[in-house]
C-alpha atoms as a PDB file:
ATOM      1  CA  UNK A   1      65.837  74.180  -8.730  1.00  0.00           C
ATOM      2  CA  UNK A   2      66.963  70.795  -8.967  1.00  0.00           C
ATOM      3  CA  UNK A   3      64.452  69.358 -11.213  1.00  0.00           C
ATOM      4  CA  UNK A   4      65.007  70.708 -14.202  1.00  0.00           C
ATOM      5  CA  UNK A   5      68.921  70.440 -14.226  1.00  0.00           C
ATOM      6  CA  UNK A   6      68.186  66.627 -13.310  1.00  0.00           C
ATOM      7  CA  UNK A   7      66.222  66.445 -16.482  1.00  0.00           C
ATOM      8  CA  UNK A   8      69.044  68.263 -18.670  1.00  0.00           C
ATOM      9  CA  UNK A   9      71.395  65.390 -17.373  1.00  0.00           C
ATOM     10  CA  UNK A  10      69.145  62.882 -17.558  1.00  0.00           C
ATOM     11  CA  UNK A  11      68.611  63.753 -21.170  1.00  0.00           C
ATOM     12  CA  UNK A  12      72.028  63.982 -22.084  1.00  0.00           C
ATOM     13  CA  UNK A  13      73.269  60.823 -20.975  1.00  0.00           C
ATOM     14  CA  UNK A  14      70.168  59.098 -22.859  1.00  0.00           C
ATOM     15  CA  UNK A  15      71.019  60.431 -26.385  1.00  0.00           C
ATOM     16  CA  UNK A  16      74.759  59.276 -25.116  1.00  0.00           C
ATOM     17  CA  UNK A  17      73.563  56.107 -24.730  1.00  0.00           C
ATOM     18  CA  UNK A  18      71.544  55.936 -28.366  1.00  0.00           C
ATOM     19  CA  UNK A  19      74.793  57.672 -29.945  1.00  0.00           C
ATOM     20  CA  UNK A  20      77.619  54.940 -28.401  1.00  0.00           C
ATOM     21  CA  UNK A  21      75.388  52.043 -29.711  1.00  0.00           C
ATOM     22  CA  UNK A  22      74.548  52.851 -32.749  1.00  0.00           C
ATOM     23  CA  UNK A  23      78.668  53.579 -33.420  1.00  0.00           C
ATOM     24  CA  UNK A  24      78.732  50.286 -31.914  1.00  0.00           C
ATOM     25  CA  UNK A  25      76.584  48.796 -34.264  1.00  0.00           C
ATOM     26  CA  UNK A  26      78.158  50.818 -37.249  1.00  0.00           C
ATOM     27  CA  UNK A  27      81.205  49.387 -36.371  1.00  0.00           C
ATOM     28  CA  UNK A  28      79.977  45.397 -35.840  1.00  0.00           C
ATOM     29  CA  UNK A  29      78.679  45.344 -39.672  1.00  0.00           C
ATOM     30  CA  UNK A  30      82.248  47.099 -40.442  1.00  0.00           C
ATOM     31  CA  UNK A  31      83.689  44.180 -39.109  1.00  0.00           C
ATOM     32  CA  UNK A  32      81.585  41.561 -40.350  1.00  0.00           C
ATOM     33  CA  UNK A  33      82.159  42.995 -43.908  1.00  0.00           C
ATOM     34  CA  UNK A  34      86.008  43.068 -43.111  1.00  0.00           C
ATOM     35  CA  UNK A  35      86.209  39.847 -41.649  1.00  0.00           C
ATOM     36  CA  UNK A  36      89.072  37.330 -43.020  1.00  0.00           C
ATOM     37  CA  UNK A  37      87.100  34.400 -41.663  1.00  0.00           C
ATOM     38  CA  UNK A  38      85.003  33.796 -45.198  1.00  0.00           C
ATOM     39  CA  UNK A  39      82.549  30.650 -45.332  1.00  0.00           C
ATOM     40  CA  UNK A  40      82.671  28.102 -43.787  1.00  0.00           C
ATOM     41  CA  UNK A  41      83.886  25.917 -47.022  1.00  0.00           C
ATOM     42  CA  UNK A  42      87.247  28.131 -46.886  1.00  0.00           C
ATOM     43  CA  UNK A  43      87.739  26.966 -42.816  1.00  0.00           C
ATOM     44  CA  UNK A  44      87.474  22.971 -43.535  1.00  0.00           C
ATOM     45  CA  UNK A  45      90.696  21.254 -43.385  1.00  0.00           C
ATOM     46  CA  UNK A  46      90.624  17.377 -44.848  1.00  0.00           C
ATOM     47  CA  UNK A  47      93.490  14.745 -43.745  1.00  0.00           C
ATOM     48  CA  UNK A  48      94.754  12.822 -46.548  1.00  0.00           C
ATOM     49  CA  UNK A  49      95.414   9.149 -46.242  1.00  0.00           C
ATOM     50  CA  UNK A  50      98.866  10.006 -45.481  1.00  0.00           C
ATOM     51  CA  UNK A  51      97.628  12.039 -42.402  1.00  0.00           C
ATOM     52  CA  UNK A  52      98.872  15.192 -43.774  1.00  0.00           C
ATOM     53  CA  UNK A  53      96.111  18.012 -43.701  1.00  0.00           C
ATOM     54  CA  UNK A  54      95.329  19.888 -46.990  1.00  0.00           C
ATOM     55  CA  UNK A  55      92.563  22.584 -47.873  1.00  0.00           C
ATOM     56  CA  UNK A  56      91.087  20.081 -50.814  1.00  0.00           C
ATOM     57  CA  UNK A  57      88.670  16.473 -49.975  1.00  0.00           C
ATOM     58  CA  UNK A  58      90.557  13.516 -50.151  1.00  0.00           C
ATOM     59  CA  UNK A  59      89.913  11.837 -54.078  1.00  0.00           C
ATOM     60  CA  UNK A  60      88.344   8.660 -53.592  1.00  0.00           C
ATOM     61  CA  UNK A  61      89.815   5.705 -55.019  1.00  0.00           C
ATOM     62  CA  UNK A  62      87.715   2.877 -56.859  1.00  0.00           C
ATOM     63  CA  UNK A  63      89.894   0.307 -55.747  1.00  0.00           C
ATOM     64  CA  UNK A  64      90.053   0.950 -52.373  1.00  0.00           C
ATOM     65  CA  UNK A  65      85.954   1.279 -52.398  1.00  0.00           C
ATOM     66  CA  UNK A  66      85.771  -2.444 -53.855  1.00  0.00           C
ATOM     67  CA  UNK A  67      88.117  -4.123 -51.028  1.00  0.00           C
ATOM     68  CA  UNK A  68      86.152  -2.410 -48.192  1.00  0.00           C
ATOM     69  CA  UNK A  69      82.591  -3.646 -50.064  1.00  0.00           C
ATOM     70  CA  UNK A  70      84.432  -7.336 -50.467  1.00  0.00           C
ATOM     71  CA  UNK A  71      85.939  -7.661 -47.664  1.00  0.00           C
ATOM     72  CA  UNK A  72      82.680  -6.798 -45.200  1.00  0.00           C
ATOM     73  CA  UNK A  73      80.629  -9.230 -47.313  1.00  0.00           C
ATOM     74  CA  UNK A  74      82.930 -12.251 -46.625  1.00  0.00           C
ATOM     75  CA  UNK A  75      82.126 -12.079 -43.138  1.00  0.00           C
END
């Protein structure tokens, strides 16, 4: 009289298993949709020449181009 209440349980905890991951899965694309994180543009941080960090790149400076150009050619 075993068998069949084995197969009842067994049963049961296998469409428990195939409920708790799909919620688990419903709520992992939750999350991602939620998330605060954003792309990876939004989690670069630039240092300026200062060495202060800021969310925008650096603007390069002609000048500053020209003495690095001249001053590895005289050498």
């Amino acid at each position: 009289m075993a068998g069949p209440n084995n197969r009842y349980i067994k049963k049961q905890k296998a469409e428990k298993r195939v409920k708790k991951r799909q919620e688990k899965d419903q709520k992992k694309i939750v999350r991602k949709e939620n998330s605060a994180g954003g792309s990876f543009e939004n989690m670069i941080a630039y240092v300026d020449k200062f060495g202060n960090i800021t969310s925008e790149p650096p603007v390069e400076d002609n000048n500053q181009e020209e003495e690095k150009s001249e001053s590895g050619s005289d050498k």
